[in-house]
Protein backbone atom coordinates (compact mmCIF):
# COMPACT_ATOMS: atom_id res chain seq x y z
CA UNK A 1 0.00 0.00 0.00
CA UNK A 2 0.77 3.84 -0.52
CA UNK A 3 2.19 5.88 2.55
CA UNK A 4 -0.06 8.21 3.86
CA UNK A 5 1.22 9.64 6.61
CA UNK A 6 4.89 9.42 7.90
CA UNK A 7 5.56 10.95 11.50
CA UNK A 8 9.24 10.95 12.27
CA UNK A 9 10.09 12.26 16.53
CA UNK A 10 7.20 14.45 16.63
CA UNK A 11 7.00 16.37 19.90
CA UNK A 12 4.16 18.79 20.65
CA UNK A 13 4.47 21.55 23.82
CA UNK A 14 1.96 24.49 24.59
CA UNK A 15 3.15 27.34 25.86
CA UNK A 16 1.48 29.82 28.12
CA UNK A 17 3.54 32.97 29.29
CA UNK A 18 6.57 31.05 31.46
CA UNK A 19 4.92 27.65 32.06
CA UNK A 20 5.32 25.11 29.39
CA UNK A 21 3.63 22.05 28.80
CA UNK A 22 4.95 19.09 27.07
CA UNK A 23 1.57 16.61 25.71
CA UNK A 24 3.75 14.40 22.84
CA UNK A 25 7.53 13.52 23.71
CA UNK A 26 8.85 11.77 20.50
CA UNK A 27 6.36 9.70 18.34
CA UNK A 28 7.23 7.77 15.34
CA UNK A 29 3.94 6.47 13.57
CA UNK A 30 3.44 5.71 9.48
CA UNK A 31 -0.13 5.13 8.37
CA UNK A 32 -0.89 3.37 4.51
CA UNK A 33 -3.47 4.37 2.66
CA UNK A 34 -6.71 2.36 2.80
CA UNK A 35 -6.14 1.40 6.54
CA UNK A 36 -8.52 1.45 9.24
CA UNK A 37 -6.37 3.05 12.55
CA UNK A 38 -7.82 3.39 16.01
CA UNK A 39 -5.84 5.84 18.10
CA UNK A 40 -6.62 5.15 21.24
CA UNK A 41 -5.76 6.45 24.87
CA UNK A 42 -7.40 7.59 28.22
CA UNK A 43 -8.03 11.68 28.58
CA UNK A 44 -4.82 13.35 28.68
CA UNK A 45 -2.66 11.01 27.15
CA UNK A 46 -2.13 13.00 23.69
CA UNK A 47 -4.30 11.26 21.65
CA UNK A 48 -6.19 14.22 20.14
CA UNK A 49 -3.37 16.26 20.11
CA UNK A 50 -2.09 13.80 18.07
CA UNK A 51 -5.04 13.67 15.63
CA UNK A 52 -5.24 17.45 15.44
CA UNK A 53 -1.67 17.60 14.39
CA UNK A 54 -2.05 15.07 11.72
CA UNK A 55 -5.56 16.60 10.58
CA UNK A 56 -3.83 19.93 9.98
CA UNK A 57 -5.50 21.34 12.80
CA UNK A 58 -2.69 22.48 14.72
CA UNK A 59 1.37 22.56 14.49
CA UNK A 60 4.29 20.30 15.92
CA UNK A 61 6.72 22.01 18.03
CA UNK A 62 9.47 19.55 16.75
CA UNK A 63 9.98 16.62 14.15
CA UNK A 64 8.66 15.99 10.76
CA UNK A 65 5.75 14.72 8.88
CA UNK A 66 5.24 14.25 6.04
CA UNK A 67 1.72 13.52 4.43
CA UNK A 68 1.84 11.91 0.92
CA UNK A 69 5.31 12.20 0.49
CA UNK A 70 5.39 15.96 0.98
CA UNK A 71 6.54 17.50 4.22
CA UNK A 72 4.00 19.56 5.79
CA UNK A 73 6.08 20.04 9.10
CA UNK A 74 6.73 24.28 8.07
CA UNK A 75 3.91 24.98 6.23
CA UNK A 76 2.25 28.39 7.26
CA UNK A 77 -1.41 28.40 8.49
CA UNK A 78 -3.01 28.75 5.65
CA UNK A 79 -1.09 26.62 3.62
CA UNK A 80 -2.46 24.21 6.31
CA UNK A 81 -5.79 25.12 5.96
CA UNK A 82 -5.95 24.73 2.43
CA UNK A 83 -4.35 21.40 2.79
CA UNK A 84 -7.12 20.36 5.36
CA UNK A 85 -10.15 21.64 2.99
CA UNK A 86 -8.93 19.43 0.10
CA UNK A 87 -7.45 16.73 2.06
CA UNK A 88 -9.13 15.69 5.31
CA UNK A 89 -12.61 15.19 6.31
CA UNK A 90 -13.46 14.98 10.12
CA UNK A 91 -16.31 13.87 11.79
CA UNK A 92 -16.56 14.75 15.76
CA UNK A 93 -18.41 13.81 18.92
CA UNK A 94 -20.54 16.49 18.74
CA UNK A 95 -21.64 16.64 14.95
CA UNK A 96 -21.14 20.45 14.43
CA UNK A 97 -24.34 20.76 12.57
CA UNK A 98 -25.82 23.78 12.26
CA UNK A 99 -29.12 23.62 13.41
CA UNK A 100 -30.95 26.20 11.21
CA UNK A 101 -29.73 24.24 7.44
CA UNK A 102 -31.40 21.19 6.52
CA UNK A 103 -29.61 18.12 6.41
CA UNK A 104 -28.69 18.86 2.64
CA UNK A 105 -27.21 22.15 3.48
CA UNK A 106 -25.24 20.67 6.43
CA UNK A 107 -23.65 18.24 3.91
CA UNK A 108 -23.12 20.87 0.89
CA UNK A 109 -21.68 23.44 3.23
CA UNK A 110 -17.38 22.42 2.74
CA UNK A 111 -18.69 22.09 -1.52
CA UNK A 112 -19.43 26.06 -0.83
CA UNK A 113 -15.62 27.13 -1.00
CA UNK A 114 -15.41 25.67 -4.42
CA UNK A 115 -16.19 25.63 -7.96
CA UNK A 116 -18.45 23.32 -8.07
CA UNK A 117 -21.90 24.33 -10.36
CA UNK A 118 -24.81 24.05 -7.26
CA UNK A 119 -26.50 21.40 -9.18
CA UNK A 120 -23.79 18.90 -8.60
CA UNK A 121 -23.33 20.48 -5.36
CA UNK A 122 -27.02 18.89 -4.47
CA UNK A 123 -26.01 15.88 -6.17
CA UNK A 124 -22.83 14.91 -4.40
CA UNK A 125 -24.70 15.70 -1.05
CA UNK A 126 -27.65 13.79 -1.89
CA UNK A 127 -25.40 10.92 -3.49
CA UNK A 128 -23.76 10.89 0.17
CA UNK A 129 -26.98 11.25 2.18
CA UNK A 130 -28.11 8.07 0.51
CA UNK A 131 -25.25 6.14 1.08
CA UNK A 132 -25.35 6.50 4.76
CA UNK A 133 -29.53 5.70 4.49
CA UNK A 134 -30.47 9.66 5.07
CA UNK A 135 -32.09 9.89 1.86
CA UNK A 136 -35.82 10.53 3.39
CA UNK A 137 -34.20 13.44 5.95
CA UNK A 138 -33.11 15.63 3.15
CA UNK A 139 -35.20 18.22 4.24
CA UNK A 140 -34.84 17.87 7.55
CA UNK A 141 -32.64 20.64 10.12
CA UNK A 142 -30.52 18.86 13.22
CA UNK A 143 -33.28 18.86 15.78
CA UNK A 144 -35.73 16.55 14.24
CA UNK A 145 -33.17 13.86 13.56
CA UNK A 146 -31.61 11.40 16.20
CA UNK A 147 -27.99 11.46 17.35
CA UNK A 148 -26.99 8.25 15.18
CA UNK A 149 -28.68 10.46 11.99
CA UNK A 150 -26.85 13.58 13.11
CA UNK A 151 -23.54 11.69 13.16
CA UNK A 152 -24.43 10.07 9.38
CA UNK A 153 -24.46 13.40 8.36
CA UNK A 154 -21.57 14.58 9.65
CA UNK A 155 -19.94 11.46 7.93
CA UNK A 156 -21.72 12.44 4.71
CA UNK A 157 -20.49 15.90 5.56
CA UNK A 158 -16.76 14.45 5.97
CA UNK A 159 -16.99 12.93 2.40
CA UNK A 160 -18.44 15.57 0.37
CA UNK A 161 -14.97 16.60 -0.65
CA UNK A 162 -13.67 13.09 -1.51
CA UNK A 163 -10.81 13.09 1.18
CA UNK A 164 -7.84 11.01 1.37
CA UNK A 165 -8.81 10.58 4.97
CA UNK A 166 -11.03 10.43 7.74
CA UNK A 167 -10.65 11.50 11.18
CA UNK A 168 -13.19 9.94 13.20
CA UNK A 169 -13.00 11.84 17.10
CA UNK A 170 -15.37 9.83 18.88
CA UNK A 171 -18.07 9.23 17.10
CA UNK A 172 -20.27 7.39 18.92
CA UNK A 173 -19.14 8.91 22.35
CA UNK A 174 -22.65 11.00 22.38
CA UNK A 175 -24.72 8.09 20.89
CA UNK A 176 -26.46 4.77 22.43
CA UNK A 177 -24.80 1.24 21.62
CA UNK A 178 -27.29 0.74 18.83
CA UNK A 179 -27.03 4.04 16.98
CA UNK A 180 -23.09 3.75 17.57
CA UNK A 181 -22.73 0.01 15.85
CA UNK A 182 -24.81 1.58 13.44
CA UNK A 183 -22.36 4.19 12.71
CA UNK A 184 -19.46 1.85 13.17
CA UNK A 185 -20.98 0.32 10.83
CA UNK A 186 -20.74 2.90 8.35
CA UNK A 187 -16.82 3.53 8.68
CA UNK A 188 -16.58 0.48 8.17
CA UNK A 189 -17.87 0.07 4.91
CA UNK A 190 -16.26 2.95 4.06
CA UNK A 191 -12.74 1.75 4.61
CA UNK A 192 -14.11 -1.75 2.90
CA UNK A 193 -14.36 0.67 -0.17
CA UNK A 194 -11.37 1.52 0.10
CA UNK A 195 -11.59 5.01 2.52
CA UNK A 196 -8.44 5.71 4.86
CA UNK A 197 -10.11 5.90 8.63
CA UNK A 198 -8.25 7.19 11.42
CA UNK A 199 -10.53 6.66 14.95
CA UNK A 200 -9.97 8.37 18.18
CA UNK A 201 -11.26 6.68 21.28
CA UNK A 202 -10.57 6.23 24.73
CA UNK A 203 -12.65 2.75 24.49
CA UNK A 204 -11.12 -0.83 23.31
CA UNK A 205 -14.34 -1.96 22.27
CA UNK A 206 -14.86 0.90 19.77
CA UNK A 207 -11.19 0.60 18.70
CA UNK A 208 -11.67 -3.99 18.12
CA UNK A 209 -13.88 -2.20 15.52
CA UNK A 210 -10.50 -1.05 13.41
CA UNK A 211 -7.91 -2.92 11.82
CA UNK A 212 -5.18 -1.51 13.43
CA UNK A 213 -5.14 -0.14 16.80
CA UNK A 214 -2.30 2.39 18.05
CA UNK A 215 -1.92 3.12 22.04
CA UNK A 216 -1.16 6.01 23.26
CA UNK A 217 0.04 6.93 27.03
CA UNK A 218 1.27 10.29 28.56
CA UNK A 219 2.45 11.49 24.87
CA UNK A 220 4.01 8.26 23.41
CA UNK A 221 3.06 5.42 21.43
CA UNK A 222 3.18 2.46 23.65
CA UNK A 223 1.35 -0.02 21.75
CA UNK A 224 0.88 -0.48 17.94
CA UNK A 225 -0.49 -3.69 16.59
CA UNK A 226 -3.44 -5.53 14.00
CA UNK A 227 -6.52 -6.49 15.75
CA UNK A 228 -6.88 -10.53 15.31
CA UNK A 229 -10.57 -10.75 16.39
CA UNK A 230 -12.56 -7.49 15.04
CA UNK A 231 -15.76 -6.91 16.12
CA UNK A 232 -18.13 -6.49 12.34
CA UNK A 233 -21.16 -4.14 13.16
CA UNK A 234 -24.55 -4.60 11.36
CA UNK A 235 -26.89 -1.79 9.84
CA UNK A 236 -29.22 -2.88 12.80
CA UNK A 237 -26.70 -1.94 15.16
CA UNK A 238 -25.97 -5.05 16.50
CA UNK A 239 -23.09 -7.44 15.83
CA UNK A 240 -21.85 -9.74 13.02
CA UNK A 241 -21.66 -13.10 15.49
């Protein structure tokens, strides 16, 4: 497989007038394309520090990385930013809808900073709303869906601009076990098509749900290894026995 992403002694410290504080102390990680990666780690161990960094969502203090063979490890913020609206679609814990759009809207929005004619605006959104079975909530703004449909939108949302991955930040953290196999579900097939999915959890049982999973503990990787019995979610939200 193709390298994705290449992370070479990456170390990540905020500071705040004289007090400095160190979060990742030397990480080494490389990521193919077309894997599935958990990330996972208790609070304060890094792990979305980690993902932020490799999302383009924030700089490392020291290191490189490159992404795609290029090194991104000195490019400016908006070089960044540019790189994150063509490259990277993210999907979060709390959805990030905005409530007053319809479900369409919420899906079209990242298609707005394009080129794109508005007819196949509608029609990659609605292509992407069917795939993850949202086709009948088209119409429909954030507070009449569910919290397993607002998260399918936000992954429909996270696709519109055909990414070369997907940063998953706990997704079902705000969901019940049903709606979250369901969505599990979903990267799933995504990656079976052939999607690169990065997932950030602080749960095992979420993670068996990758291919890969990647520890991390007080800013360094202290596990990386395949998962040998995967848990396979259904579109009923249960499990493949």
């Amino acid at each position: 497989m193709k390298s994705l992403i290449k992370i070479k002694n990456l170390k990540k410290q905020f500071e705040n007038e004289e007090v400095v504080t160190k979060v990742l102390h030397g990480i080494d990680l490389n990521i193919d394309q077309g894997e599935f990666v958990a990330v996972m780690g208790p609070s304060g161990s890094g792990k979305s520090t980690l993902m932020n960094i490799l999302g383009f969502l924030d700089k490392l203090s020291t290191g490189t990385y490159h992404f795609e063979d290029q090194d991104v490890s000195q490019l400016e913020d908006d070089e960044l930013a540019e790189m994150r609206s063509k490259k990277i679609g993210f999907v979060f814990q709390s959805f990030n809808l905005l409530n007053r759009s319809t479900t369409l809207e919420n899906v079209m929005l990242p298609l707005l900073y394009t080129d794109m004619p508005k007819k196949e605006r509608i029609e990659r959104a609605t292509e992407l709303l069917i795939k993850v079975g949202l086709e009948h909530r088209l119409g429909y703004t954030p507070n009449k869906l569910s919290g397993g449909e607002k998260q399918r939108v936000a992954i429909a949302r996270a696709l519109v601009n055909k990414p070369d991955v997907v940063f998953a930040d706990e997704p079902t953290g705000n969901l019940d076990s049903k709606s979250g196999l369901q969505v599990m579900k979903i990267l799933q097939d995504l990656n079976e098509d052939g999607n690169t999915i990065i997932l950030v959890t602080h749960e095992r049982y979420t993670a068996e749900h990758s291919k890969r999973i990647v520890k991390v503990k007080d800013g360094l990787i202290v596990e990386d290894h395949r998962v040998e019995k995967r848990q396979w979610a259904k579109e009923n939200g249960e499990l493949t026995k």
